[in-house]
Protein backbone atom coordinates (compact mmCIF):
# COMPACT_ATOMS: atom_id res chain seq x y z
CA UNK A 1 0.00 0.00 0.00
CA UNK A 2 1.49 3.07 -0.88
CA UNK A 3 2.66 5.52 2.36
CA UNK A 4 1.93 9.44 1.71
CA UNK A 5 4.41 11.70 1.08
CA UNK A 6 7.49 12.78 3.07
CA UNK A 7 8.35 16.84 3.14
CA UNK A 8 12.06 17.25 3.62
CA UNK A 9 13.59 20.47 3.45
CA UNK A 10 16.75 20.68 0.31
CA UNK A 11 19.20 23.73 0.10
CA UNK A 12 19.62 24.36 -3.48
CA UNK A 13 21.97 27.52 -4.63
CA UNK A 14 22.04 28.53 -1.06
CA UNK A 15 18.52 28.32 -0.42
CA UNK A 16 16.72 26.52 1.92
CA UNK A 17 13.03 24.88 0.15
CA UNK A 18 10.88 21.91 0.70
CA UNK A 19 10.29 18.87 -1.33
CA UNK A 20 7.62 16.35 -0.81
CA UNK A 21 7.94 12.64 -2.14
CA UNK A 22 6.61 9.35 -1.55
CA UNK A 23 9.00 7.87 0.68
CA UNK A 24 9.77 4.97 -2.44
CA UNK A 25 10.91 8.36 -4.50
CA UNK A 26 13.04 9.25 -1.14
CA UNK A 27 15.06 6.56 -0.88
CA UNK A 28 15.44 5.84 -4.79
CA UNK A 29 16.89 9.73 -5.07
CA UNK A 30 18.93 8.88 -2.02
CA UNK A 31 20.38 5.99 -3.72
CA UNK A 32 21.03 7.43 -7.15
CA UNK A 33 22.67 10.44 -5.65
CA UNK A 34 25.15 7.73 -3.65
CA UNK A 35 25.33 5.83 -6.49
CA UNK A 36 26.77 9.36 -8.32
CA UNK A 37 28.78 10.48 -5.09
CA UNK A 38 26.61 13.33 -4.66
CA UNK A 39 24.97 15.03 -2.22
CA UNK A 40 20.89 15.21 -1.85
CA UNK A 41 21.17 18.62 -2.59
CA UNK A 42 23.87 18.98 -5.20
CA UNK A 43 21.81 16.57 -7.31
CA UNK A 44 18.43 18.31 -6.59
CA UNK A 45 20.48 21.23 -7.92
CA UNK A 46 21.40 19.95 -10.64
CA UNK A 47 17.70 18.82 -11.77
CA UNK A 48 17.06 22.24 -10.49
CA UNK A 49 18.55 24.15 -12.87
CA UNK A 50 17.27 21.62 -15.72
CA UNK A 51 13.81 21.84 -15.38
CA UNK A 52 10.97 23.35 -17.45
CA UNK A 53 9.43 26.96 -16.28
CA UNK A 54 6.36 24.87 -15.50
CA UNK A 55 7.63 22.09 -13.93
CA UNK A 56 7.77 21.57 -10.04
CA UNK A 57 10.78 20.70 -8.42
CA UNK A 58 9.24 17.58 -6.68
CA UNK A 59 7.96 16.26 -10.31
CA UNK A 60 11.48 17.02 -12.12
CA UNK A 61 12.66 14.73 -9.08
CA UNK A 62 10.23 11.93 -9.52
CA UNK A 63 10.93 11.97 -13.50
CA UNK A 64 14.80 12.07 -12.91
CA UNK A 65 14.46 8.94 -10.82
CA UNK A 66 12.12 7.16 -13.52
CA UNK A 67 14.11 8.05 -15.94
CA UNK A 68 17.51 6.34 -14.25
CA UNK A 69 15.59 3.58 -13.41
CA UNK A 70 14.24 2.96 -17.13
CA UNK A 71 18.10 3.87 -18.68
CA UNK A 72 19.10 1.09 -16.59
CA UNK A 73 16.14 -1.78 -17.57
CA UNK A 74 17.56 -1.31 -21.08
């Protein structure tokens, strides 16, 4: 059964802001960024500064991780 979302706060460019994501989405980010040697925030940066006008930061996350996880089942 899927758990609600988690809020946990991010610093991005020296900024302190809140992302929510089902805890799955958590610990997937948490792994990729590891698996990069990156921090939380330096890769939530990164996605940061790639993402659409429209886009919300918590969304751009949950695509980045889909995306890694489908580059991978290839």
């Amino acid at each position: 059964m899927p758990r609600p979302p988690a809020k946990h706060s991010l610093t991005l460019h020296g900024h302190r802001t809140s992302v929510s994501l089902e805890p799955e989405f958590w610990q997937a980010f948490r792994d990729i960024a590891a698996e990069r040697g990156q921090t939380l925030n330096a890769l939530a940066a990164e996605i940061d500064g790639s993402r659409s006008g429209g886009e919300g930061l918590a969304s751009a996350i949950r695509v980045f991780v889909l995306k890694q996880f489908q580059a991978r089942s290839r």
